[in-house]
C-alpha atoms as a PDB file:
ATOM      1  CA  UNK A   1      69.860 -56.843  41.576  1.00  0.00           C
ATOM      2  CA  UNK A   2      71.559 -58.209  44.865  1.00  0.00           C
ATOM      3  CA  UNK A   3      69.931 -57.489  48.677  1.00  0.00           C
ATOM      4  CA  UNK A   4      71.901 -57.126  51.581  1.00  0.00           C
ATOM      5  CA  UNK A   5      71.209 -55.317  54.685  1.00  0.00           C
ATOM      6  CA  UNK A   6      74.279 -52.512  55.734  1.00  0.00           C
ATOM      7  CA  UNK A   7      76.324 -53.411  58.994  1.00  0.00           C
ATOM      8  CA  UNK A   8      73.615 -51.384  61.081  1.00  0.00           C
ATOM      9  CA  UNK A   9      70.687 -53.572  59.243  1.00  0.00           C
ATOM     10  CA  UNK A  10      69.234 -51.324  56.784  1.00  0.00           C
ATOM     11  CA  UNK A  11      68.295 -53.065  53.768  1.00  0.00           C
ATOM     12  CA  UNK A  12      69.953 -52.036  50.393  1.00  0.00           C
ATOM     13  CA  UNK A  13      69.502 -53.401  46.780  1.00  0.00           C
ATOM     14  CA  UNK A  14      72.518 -52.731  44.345  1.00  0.00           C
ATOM     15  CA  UNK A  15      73.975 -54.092  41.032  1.00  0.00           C
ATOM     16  CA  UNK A  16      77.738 -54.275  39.506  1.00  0.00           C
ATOM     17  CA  UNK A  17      77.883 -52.296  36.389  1.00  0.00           C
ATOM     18  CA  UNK A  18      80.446 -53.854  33.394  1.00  0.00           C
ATOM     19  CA  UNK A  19      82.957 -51.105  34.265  1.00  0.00           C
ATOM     20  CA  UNK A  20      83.109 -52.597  38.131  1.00  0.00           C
ATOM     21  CA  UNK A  21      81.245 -49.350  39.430  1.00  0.00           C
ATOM     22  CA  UNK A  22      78.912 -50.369  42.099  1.00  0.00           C
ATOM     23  CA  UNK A  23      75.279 -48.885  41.835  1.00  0.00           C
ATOM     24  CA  UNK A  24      73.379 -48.777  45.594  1.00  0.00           C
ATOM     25  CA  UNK A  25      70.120 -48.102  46.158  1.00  0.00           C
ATOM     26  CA  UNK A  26      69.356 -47.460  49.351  1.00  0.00           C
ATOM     27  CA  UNK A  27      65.769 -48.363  50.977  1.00  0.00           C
ATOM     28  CA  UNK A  28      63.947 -45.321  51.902  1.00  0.00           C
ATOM     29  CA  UNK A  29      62.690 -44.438  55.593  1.00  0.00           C
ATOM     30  CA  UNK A  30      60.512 -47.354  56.224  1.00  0.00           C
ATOM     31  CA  UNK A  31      62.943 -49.669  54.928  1.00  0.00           C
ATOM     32  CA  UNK A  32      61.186 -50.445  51.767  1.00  0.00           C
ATOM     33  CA  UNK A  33      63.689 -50.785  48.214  1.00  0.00           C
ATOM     34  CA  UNK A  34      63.255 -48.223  45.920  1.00  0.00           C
ATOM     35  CA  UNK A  35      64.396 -47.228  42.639  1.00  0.00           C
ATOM     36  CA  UNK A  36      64.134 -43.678  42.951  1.00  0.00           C
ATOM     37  CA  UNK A  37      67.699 -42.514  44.003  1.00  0.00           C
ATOM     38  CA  UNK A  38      70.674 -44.311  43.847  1.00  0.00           C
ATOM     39  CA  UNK A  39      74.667 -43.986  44.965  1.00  0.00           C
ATOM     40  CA  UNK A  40      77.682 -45.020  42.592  1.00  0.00           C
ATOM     41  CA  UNK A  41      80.761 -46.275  44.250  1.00  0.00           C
ATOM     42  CA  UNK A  42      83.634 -46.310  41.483  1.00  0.00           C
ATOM     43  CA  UNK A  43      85.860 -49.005  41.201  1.00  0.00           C
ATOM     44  CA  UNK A  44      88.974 -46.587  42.586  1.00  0.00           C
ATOM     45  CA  UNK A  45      86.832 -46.516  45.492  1.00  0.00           C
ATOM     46  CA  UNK A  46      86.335 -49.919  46.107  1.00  0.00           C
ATOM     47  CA  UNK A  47      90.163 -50.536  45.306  1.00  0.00           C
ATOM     48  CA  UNK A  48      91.239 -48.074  48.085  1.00  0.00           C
ATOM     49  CA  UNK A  49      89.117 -49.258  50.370  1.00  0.00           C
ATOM     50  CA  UNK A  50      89.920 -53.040  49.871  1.00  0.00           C
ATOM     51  CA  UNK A  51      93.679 -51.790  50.004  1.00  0.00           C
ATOM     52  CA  UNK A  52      93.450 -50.217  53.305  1.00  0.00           C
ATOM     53  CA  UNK A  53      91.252 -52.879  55.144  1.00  0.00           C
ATOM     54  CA  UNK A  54      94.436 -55.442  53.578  1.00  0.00           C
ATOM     55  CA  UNK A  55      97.026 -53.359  54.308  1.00  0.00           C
ATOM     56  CA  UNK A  56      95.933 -52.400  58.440  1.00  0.00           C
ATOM     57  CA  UNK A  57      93.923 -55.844  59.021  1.00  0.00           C
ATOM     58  CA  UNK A  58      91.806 -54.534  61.173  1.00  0.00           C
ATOM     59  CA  UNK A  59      90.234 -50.739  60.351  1.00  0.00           C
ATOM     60  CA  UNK A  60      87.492 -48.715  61.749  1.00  0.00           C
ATOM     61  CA  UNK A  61      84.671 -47.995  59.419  1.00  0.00           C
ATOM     62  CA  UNK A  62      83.672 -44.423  60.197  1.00  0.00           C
ATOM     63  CA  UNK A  63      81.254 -43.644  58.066  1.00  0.00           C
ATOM     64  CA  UNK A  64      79.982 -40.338  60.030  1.00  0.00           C
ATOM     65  CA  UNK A  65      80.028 -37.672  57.496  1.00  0.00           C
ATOM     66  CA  UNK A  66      80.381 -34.695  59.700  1.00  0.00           C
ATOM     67  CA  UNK A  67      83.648 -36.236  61.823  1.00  0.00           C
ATOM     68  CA  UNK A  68      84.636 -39.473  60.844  1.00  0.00           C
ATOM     69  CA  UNK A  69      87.170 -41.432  63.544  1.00  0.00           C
ATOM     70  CA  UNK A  70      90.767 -41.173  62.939  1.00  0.00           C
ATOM     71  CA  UNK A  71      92.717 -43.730  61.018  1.00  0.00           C
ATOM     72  CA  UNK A  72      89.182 -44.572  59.974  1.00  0.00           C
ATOM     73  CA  UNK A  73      87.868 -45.193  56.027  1.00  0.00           C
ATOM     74  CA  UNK A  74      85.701 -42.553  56.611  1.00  0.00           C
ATOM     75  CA  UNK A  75      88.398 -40.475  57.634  1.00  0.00           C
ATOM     76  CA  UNK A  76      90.221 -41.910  54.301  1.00  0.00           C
ATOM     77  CA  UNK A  77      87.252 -41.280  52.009  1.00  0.00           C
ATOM     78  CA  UNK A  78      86.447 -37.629  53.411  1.00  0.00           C
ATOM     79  CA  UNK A  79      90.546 -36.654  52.594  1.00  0.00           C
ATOM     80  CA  UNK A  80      89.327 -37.396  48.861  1.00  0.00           C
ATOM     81  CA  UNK A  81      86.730 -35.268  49.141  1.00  0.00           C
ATOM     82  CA  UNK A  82      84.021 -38.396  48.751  1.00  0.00           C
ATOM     83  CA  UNK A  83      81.466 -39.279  51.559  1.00  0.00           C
ATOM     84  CA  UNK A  84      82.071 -41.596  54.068  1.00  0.00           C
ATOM     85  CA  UNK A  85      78.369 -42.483  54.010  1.00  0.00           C
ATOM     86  CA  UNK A  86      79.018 -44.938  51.123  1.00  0.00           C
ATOM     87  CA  UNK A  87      80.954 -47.489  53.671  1.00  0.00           C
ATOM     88  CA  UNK A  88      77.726 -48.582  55.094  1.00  0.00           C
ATOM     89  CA  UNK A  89      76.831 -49.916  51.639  1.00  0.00           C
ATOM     90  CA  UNK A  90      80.173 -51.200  50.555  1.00  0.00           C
ATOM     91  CA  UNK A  91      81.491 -52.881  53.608  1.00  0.00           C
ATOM     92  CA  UNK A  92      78.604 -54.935  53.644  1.00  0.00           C
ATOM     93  CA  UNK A  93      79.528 -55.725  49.927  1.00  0.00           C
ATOM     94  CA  UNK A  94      82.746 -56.447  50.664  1.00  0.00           C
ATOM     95  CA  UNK A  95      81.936 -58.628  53.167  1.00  0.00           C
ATOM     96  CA  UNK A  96      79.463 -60.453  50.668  1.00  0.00           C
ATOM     97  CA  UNK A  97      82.378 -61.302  48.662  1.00  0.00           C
ATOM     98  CA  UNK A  98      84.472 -62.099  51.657  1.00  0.00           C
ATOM     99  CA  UNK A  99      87.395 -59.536  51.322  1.00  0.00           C
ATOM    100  CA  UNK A 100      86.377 -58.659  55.270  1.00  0.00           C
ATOM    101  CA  UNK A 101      84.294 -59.484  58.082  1.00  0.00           C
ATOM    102  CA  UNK A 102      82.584 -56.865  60.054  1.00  0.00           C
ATOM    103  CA  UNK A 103      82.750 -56.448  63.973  1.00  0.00           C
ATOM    104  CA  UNK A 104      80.913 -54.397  66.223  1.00  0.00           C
ATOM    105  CA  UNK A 105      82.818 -53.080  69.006  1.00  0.00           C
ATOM    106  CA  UNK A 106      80.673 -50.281  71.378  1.00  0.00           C
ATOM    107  CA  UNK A 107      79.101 -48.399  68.968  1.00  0.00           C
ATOM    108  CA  UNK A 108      81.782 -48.686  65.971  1.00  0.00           C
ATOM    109  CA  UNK A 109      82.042 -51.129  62.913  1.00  0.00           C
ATOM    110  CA  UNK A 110      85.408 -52.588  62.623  1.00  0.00           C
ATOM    111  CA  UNK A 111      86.389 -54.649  59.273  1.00  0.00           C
ATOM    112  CA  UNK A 112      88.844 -57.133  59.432  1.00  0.00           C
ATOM    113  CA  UNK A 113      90.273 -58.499  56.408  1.00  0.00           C
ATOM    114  CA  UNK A 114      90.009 -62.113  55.408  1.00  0.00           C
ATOM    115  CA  UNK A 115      92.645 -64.253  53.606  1.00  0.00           C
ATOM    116  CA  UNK A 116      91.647 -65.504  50.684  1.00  0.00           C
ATOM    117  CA  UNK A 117      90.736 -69.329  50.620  1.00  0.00           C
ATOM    118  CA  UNK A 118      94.470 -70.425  49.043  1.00  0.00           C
ATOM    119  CA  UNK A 119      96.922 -67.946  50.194  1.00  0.00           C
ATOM    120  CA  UNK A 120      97.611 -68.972  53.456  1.00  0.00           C
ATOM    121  CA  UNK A 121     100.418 -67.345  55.843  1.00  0.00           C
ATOM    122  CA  UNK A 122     103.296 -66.129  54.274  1.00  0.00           C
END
């Protein structure tokens, strides 16, 4: 299993399943990893999300699940009936494998996408 911490620095174990599905397990309140309860993140997810962060550049994450921002993932993710919640785990993974960086600007997470090493402008 892989460690990371989510933008806000919660630490988070998870593990990439032969299908692509992402499995998260989030630490519980004292910020210890456990292997209790876990989140999947399918790989349509993780598509649609790494389309939209390519396609704006520069997106807010929004991962409130009562009223995410507009034009935010959140926003995106809640319209498919699926919980913004899961962007704090897989922005940080996307990140990881450098599809974006993540900003903090007031009290919002903003990814920006990163060009691959190789593609240069266009």
């Amino acid at each position: 299993m892989k460690n990371l911490t989510t933008p806000s620095g919660k630490p988070f174990r998870y593990e990439e399943c032969p299908g692509g599905e992402l499995v998260v397990y989030p630490s519980d309140e004292q910020g210890t990893h456990q292997e209790m309860s876990a989140l999947a993140i399918t790989p349509y997810t993780i598509k649609l999300v790494s389309s939209a962060i390519r396609e704006r550049g520069r997106i807010l994450m929004g991962a409130s699940r009562d009223k995410p921002p507009k034009n935010s993932l959140g926003e995106l993710l809640k319209g498919i009936n699926q919980s913004p919640q899961q962007l704090s785990y897989l922005s940080a993974i996307l990140q990881s494998r450098g599809v974006c960086s993540i900003e903090k600007e007031r009290n919002a997470f903003v990814l920006v996408y990163r060009i691959p090493t190789g593609e240069g402008h266009k």
